[in-house]
PDB file of N, CA and C in Angstrom:
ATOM      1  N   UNK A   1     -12.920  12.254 -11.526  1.00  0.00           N
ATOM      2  CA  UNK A   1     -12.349  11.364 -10.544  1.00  0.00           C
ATOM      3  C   UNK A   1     -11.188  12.089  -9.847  1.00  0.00           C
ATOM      4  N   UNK A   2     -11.314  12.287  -8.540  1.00  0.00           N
ATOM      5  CA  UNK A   2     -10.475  12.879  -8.035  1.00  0.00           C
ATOM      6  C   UNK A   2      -8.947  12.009  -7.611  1.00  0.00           C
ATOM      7  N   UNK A   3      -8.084  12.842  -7.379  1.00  0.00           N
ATOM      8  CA  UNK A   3      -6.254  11.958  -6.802  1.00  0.00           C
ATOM      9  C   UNK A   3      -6.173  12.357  -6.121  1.00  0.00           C
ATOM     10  N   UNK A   4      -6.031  11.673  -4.696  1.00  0.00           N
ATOM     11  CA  UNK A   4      -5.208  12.271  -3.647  1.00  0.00           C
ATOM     12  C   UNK A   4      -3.598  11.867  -3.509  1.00  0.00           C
ATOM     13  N   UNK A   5      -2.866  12.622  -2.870  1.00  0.00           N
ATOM     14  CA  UNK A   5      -1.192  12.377  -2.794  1.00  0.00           C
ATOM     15  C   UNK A   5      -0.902  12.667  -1.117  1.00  0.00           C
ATOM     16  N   UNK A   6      -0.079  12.296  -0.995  1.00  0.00           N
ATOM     17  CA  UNK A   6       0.791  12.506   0.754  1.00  0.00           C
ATOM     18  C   UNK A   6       1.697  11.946   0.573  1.00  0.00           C
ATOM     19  N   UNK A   7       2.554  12.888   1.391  1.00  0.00           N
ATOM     20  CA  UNK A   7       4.212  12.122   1.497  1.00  0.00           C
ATOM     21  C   UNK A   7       3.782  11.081   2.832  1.00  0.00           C
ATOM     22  N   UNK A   8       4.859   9.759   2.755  1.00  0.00           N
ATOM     23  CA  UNK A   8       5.139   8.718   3.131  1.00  0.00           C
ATOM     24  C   UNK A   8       5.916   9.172   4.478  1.00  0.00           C
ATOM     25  N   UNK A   9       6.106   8.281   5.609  1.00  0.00           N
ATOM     26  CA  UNK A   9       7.165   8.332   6.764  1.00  0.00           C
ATOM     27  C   UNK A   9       8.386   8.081   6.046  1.00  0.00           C
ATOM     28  N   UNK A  10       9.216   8.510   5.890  1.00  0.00           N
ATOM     29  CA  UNK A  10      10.978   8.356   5.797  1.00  0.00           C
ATOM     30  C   UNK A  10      11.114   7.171   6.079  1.00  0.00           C
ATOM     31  N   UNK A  11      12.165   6.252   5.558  1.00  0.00           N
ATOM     32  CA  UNK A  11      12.583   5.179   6.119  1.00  0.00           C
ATOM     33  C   UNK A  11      14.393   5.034   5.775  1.00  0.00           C
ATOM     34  N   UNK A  12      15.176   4.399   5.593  1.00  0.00           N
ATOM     35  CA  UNK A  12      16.464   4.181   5.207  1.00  0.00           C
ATOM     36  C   UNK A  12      17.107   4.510   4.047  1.00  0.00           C
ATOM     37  N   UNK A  13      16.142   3.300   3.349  1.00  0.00           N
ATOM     38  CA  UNK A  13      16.060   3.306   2.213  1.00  0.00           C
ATOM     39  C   UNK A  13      15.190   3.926   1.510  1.00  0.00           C
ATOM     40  N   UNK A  14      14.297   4.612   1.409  1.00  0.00           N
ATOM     41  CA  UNK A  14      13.868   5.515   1.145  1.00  0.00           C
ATOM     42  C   UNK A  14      13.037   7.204   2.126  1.00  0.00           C
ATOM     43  N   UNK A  15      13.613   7.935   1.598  1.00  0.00           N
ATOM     44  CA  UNK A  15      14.159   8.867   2.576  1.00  0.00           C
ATOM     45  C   UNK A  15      12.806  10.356   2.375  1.00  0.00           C
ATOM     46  N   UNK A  16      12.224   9.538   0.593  1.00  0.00           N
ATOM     47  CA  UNK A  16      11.346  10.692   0.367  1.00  0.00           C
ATOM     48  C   UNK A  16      10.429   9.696  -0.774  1.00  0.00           C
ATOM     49  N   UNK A  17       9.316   9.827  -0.031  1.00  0.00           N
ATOM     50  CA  UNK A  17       8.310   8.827  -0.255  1.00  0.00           C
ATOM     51  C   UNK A  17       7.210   9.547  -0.487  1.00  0.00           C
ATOM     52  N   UNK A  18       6.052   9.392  -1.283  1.00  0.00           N
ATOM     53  CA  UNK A  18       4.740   9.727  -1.755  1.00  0.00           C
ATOM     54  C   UNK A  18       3.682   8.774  -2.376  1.00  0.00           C
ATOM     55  N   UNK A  19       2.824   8.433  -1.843  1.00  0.00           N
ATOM     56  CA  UNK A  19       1.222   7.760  -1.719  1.00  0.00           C
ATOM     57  C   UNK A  19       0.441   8.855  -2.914  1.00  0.00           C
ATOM     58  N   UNK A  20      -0.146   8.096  -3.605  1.00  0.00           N
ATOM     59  CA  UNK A  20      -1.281   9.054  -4.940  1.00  0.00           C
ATOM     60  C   UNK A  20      -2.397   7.782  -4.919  1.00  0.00           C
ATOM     61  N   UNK A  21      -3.613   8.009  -4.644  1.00  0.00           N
ATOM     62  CA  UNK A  21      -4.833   6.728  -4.681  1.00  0.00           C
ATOM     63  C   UNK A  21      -5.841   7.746  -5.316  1.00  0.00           C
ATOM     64  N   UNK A  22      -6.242   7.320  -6.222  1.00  0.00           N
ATOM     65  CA  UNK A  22      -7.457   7.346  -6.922  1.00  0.00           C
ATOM     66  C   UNK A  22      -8.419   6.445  -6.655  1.00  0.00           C
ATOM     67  N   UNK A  23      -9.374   6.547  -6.270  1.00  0.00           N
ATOM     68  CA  UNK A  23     -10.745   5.434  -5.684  1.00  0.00           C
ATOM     69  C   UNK A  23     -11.345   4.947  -7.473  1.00  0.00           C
ATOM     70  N   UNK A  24     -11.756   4.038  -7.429  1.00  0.00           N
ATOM     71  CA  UNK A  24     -12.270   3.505  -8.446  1.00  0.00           C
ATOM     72  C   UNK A  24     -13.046   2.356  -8.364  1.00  0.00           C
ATOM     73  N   UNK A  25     -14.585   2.462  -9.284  1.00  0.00           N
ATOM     74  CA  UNK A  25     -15.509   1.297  -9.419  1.00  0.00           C
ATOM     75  C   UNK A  25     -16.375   1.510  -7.833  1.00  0.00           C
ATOM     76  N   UNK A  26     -16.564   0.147  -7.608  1.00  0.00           N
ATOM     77  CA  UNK A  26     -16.939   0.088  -5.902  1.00  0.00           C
ATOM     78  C   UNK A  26     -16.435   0.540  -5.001  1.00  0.00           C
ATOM     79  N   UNK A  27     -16.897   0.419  -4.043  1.00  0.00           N
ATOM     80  CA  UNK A  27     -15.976   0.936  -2.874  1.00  0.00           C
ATOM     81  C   UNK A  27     -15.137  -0.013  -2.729  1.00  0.00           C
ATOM     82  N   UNK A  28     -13.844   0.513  -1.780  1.00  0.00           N
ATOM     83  CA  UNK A  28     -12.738  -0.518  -1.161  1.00  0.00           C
ATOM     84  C   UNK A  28     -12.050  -0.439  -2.613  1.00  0.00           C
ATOM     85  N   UNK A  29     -11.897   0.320  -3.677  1.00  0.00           N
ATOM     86  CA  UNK A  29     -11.202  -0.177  -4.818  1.00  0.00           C
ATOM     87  C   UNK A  29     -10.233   0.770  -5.262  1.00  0.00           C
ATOM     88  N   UNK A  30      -9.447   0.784  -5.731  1.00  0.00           N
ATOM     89  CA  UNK A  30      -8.695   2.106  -6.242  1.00  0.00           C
ATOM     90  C   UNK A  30      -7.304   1.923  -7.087  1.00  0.00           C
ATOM     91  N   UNK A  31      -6.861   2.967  -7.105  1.00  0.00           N
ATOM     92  CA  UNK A  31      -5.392   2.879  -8.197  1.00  0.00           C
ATOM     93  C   UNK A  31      -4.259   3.307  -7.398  1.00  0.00           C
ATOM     94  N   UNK A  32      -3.211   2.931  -6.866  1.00  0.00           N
ATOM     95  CA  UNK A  32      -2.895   3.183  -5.895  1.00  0.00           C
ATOM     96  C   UNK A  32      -0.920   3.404  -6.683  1.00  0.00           C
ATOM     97  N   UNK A  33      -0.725   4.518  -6.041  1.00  0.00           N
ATOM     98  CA  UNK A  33       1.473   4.638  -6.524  1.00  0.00           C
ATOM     99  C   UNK A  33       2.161   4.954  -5.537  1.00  0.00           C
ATOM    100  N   UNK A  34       2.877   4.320  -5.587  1.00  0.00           N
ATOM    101  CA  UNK A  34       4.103   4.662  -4.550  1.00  0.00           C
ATOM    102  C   UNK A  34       5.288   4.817  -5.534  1.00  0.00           C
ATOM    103  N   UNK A  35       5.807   6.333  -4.987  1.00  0.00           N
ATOM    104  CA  UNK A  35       7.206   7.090  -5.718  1.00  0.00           C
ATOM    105  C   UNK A  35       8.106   7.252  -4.472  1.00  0.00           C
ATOM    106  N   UNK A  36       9.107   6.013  -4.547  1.00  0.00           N
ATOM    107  CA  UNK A  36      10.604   6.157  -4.185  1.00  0.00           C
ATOM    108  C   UNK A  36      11.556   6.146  -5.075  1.00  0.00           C
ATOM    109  N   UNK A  37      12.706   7.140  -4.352  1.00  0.00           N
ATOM    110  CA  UNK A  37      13.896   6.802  -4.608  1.00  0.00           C
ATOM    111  C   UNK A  37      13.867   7.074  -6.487  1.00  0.00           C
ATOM    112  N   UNK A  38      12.702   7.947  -7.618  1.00  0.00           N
ATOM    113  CA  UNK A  38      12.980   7.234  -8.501  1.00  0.00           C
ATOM    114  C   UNK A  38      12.445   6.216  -8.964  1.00  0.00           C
ATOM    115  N   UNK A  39      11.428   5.510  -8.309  1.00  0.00           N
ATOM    116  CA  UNK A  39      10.975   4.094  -8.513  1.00  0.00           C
ATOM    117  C   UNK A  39       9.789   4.763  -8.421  1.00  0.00           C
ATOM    118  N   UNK A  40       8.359   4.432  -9.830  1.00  0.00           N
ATOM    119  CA  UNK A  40       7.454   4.318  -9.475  1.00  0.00           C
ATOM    120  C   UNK A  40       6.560   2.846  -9.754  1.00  0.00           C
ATOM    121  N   UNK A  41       5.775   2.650  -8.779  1.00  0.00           N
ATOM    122  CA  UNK A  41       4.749   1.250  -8.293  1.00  0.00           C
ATOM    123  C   UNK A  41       3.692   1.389  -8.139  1.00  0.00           C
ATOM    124  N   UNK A  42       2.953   1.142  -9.680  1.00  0.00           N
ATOM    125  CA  UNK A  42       1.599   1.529  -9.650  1.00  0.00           C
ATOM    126  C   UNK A  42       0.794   0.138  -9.487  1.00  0.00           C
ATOM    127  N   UNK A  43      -0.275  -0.126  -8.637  1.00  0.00           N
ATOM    128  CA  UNK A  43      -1.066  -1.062  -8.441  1.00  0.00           C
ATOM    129  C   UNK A  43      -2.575  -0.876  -8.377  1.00  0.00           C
ATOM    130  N   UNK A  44      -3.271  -1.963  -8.742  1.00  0.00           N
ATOM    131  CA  UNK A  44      -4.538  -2.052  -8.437  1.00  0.00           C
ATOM    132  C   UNK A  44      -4.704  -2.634  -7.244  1.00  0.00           C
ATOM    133  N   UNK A  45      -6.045  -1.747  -6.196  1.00  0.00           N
ATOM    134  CA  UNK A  45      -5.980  -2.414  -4.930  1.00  0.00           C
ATOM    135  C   UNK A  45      -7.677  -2.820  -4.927  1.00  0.00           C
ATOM    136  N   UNK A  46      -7.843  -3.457  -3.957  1.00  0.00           N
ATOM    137  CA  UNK A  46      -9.362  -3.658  -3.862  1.00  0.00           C
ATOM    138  C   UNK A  46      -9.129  -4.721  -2.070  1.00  0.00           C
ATOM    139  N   UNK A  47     -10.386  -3.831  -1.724  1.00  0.00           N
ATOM    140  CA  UNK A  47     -10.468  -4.590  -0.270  1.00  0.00           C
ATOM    141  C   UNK A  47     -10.811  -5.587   0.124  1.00  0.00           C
ATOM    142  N   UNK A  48     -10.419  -6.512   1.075  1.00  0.00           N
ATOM    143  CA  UNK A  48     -11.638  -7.709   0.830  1.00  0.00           C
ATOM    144  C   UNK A  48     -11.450  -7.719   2.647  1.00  0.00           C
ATOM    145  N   UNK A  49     -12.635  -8.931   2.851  1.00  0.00           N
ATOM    146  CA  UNK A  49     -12.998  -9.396   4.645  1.00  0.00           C
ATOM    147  C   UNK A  49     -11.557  -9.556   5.630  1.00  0.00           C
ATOM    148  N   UNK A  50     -11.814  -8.793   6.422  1.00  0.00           N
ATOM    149  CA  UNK A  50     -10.355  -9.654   7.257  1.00  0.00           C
ATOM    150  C   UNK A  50     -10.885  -9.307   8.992  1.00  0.00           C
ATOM    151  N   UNK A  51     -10.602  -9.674   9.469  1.00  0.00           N
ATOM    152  CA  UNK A  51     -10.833  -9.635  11.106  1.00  0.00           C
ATOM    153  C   UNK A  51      -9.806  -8.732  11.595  1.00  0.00           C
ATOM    154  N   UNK A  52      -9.827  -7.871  12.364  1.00  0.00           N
ATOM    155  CA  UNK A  52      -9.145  -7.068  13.295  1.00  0.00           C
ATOM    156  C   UNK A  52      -8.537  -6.212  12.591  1.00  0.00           C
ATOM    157  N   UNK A  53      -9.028  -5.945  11.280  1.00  0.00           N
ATOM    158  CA  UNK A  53      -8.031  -4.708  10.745  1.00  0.00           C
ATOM    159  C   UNK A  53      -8.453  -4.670   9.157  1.00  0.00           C
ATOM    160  N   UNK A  54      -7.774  -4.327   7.957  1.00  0.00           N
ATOM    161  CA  UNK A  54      -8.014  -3.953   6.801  1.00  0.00           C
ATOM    162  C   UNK A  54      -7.196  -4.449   5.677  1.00  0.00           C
ATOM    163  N   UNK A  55      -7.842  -5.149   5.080  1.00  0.00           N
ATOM    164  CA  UNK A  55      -6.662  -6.321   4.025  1.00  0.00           C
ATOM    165  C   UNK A  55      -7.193  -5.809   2.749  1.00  0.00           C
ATOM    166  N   UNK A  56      -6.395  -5.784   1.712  1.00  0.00           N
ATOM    167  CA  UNK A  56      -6.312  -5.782   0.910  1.00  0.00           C
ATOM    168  C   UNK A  56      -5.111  -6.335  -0.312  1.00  0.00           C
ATOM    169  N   UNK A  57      -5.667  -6.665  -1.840  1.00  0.00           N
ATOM    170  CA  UNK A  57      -5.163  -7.487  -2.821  1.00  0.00           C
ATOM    171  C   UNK A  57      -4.329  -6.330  -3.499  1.00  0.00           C
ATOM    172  N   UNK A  58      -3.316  -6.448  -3.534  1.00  0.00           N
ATOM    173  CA  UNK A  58      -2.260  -5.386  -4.281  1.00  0.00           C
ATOM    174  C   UNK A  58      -2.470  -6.313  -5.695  1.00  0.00           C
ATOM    175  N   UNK A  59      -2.793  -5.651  -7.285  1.00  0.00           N
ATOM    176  CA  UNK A  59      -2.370  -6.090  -8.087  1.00  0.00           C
ATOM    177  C   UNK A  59      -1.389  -5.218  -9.217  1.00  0.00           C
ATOM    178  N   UNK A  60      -0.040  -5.723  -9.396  1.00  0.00           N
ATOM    179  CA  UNK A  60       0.330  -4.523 -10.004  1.00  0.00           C
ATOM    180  C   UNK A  60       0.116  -4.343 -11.273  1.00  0.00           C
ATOM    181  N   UNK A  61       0.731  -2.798 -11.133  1.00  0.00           N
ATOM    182  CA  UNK A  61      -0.165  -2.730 -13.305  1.00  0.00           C
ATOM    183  C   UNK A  61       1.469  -2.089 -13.276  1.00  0.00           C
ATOM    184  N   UNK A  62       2.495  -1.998 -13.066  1.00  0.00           N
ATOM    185  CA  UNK A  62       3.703  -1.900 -13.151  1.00  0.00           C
ATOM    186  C   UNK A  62       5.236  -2.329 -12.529  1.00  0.00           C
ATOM    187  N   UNK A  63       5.986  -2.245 -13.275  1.00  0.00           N
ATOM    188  CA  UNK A  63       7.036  -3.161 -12.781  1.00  0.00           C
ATOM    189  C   UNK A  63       7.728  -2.819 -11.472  1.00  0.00           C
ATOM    190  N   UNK A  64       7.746  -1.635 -10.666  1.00  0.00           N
ATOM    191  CA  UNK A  64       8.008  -1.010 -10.156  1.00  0.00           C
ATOM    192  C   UNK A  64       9.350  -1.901  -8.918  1.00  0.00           C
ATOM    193  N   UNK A  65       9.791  -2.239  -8.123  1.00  0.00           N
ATOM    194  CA  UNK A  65      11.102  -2.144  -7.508  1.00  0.00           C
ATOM    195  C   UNK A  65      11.023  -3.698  -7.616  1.00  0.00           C
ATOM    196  N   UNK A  66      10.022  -4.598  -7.578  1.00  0.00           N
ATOM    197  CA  UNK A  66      10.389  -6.048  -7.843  1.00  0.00           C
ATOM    198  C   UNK A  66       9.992  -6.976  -8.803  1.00  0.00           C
ATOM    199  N   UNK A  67      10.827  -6.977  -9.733  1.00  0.00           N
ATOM    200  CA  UNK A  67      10.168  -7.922 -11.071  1.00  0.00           C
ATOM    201  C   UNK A  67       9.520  -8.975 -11.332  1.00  0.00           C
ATOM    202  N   UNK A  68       9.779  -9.857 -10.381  1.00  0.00           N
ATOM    203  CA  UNK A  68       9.312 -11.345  -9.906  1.00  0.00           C
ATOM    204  C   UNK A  68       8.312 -11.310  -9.539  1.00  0.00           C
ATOM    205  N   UNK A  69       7.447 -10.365  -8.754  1.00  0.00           N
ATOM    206  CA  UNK A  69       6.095 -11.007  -8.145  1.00  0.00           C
ATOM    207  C   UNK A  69       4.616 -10.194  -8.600  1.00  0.00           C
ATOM    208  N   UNK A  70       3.973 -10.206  -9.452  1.00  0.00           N
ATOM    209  CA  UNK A  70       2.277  -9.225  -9.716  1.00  0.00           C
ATOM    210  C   UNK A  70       1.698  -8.964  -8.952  1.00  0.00           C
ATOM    211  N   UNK A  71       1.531  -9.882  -7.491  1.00  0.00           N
ATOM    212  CA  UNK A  71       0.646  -9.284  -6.515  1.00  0.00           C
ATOM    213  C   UNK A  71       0.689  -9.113  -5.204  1.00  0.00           C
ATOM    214  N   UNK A  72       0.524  -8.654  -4.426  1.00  0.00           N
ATOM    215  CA  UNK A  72       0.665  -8.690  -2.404  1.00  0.00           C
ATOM    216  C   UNK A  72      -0.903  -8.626  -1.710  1.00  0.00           C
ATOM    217  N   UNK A  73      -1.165  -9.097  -0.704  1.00  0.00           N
ATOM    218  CA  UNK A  73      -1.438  -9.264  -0.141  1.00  0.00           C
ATOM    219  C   UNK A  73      -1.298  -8.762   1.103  1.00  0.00           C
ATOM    220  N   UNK A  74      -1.981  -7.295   1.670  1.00  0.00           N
ATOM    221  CA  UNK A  74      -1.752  -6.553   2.631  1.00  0.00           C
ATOM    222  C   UNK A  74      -2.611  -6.724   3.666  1.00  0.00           C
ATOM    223  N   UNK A  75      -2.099  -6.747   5.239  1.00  0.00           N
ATOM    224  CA  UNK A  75      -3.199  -6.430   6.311  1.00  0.00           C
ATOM    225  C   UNK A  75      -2.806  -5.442   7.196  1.00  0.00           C
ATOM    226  N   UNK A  76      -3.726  -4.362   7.577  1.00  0.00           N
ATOM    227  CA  UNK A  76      -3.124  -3.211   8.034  1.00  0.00           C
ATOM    228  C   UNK A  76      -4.109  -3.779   9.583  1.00  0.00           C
ATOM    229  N   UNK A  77      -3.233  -3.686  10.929  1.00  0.00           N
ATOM    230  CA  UNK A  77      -3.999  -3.617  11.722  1.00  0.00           C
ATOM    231  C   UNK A  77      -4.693  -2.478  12.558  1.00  0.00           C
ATOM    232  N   UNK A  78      -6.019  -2.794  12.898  1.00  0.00           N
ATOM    233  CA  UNK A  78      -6.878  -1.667  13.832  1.00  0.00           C
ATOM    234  C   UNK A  78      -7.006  -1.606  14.923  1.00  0.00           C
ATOM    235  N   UNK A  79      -6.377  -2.188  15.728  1.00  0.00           N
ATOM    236  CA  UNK A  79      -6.686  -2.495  17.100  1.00  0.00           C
ATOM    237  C   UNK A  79      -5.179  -3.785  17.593  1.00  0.00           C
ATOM    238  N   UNK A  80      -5.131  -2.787  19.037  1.00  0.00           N
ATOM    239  CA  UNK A  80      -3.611  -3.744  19.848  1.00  0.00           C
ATOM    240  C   UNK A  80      -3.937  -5.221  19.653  1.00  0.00           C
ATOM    241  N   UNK A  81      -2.686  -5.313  19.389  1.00  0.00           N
ATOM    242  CA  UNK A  81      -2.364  -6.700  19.712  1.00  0.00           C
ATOM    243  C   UNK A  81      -2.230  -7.302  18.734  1.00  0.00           C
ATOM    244  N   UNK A  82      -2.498  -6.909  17.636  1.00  0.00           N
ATOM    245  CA  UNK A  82      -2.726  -7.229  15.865  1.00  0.00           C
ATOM    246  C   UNK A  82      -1.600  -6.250  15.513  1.00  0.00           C
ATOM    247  N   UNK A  83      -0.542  -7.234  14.200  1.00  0.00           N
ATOM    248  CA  UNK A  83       0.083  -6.627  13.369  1.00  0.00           C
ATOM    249  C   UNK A  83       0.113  -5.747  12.137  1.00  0.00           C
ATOM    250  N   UNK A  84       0.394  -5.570  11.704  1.00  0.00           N
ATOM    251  CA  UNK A  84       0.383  -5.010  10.056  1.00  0.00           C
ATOM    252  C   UNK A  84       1.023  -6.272   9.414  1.00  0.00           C
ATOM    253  N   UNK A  85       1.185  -7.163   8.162  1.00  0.00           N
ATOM    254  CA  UNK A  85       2.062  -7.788   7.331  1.00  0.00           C
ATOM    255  C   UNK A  85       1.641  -7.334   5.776  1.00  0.00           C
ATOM    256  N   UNK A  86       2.464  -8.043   4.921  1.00  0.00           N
ATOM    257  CA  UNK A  86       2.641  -7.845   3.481  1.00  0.00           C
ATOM    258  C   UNK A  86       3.336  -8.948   3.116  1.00  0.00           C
ATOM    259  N   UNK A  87       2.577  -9.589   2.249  1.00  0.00           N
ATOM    260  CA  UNK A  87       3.658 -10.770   1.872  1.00  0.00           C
ATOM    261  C   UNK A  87       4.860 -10.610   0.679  1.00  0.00           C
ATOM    262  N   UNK A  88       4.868  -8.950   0.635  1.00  0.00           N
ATOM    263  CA  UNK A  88       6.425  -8.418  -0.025  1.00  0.00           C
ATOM    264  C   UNK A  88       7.450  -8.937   0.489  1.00  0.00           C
ATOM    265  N   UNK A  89       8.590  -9.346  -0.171  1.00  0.00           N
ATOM    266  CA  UNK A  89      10.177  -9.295  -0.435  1.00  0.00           C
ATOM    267  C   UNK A  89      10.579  -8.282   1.386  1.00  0.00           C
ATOM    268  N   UNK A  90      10.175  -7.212   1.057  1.00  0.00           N
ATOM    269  CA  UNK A  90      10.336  -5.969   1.696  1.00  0.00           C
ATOM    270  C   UNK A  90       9.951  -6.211   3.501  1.00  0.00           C
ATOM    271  N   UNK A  91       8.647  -6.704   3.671  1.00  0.00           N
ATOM    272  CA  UNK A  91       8.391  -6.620   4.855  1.00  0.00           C
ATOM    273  C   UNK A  91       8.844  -7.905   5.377  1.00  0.00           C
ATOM    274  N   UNK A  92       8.777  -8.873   4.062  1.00  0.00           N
ATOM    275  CA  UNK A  92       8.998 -10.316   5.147  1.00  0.00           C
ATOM    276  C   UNK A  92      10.719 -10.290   6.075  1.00  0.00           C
ATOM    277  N   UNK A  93      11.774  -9.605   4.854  1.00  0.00           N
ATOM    278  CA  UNK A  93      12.865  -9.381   5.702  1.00  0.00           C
ATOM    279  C   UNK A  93      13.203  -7.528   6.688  1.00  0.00           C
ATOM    280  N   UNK A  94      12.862  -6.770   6.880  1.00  0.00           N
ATOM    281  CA  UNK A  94      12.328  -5.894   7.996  1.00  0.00           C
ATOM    282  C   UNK A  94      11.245  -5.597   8.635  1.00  0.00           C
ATOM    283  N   UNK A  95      10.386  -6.265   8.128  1.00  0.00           N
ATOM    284  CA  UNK A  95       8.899  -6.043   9.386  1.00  0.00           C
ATOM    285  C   UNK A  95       8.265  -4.730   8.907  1.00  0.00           C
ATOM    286  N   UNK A  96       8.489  -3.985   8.224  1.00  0.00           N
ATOM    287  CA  UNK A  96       7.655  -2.705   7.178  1.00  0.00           C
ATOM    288  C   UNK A  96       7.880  -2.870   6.000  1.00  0.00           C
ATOM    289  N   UNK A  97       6.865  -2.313   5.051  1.00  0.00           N
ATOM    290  CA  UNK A  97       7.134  -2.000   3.706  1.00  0.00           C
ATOM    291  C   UNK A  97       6.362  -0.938   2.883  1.00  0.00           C
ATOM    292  N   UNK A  98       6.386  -0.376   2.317  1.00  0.00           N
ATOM    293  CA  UNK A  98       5.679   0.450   1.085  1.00  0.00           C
ATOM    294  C   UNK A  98       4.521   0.551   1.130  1.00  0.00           C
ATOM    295  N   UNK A  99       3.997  -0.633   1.057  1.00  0.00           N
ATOM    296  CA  UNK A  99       2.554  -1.224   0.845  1.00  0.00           C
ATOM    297  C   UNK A  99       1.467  -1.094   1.983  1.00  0.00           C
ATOM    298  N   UNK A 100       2.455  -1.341   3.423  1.00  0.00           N
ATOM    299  CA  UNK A 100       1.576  -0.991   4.299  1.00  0.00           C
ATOM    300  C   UNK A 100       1.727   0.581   5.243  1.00  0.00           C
ATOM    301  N   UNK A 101       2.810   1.044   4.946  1.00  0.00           N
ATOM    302  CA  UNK A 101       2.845   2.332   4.673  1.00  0.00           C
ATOM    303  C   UNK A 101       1.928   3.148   3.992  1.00  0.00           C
ATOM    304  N   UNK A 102       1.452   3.105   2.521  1.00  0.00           N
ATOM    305  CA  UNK A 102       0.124   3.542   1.502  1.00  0.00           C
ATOM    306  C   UNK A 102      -0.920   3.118   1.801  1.00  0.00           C
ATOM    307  N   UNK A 103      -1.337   2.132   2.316  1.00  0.00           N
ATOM    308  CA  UNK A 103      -2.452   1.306   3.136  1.00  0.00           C
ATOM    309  C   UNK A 103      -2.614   2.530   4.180  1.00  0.00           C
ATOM    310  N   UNK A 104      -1.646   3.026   4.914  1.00  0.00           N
ATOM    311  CA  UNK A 104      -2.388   3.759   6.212  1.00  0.00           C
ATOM    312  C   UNK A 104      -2.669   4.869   6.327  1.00  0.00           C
ATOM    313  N   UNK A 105      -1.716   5.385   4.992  1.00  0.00           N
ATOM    314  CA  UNK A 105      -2.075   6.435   4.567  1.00  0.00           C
ATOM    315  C   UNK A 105      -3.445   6.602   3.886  1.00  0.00           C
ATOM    316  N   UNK A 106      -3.506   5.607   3.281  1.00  0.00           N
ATOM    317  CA  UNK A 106      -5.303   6.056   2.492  1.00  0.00           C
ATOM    318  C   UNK A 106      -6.250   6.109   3.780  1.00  0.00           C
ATOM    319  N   UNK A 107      -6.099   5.065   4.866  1.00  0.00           N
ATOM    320  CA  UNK A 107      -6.930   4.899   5.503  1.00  0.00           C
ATOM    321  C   UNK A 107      -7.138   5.916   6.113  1.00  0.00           C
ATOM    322  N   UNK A 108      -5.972   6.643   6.893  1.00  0.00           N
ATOM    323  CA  UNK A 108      -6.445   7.332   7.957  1.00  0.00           C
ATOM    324  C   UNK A 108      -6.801   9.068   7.357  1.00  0.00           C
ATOM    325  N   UNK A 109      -6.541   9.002   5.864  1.00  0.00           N
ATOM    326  CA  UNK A 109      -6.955  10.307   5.260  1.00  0.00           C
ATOM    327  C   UNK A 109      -8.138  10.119   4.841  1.00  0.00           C
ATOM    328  N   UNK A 110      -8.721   8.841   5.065  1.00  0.00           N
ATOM    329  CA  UNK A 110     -10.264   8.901   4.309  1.00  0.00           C
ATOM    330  C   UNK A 110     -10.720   8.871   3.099  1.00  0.00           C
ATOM    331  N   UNK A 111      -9.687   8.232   2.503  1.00  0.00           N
ATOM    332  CA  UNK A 111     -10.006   8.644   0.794  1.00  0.00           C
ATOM    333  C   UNK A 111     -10.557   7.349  -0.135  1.00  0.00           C
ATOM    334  N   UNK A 112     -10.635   6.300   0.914  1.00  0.00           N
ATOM    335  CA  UNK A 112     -11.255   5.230   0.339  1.00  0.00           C
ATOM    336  C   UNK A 112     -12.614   5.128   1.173  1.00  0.00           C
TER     337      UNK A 112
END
């Protein structure tokens, strides 16, 4: 089973960021980490139906920067006029987060 890795866009708060997805089971499925700051956030992802873009079920398998919540709910958009969201802590108060950051990264490297 192969791992892929890529560094992340920079952001504020985290300044040096890295994406690692391992594909797993079916397609649309995989093991997915994000390493900030020191912080690692390992999750199970798996794809499901969405219109105008690419959603997927974050489930985490570690505690990683927020203790309170096991799962997210990501939509990465494909086409104008459509957003990206995450129903993280993170994006609901700045409009980006982690999650859909690693989302675009898998996507547009092809590894799912």
């Amino acid at each position: 089973m192969e791992t892929f890795r890529e560094i992340l866009p920079a952001t504020a708060s985290a300044p040096r960021s890295f994406v690692e997805f391992t594909p797993l089971g079916g397609a649309g499925q995989g093991r997915l980490a994000i390493e900030q700051n020191r912080t690692l956030s390992e999750y199970r992802i798996a794809r499901f139906p969405a219109e105008g873009g690419q959603a997927f079920h974050f489930v985490k398998l570690s505690h990683g920067s927020d203790r309170s919540e096991a799962a997210y709910d990501v939509f990465v958009a494909d086409r104008r006029g459509l957003f990206d969201s995450c129903d993280c802590k993170g994006f609901q108060r700045h409009g980006h987060c982690k999650h859909t950051a690693a989302v675009r990264a898998v996507l547009e490297n092809q590894w799912l």
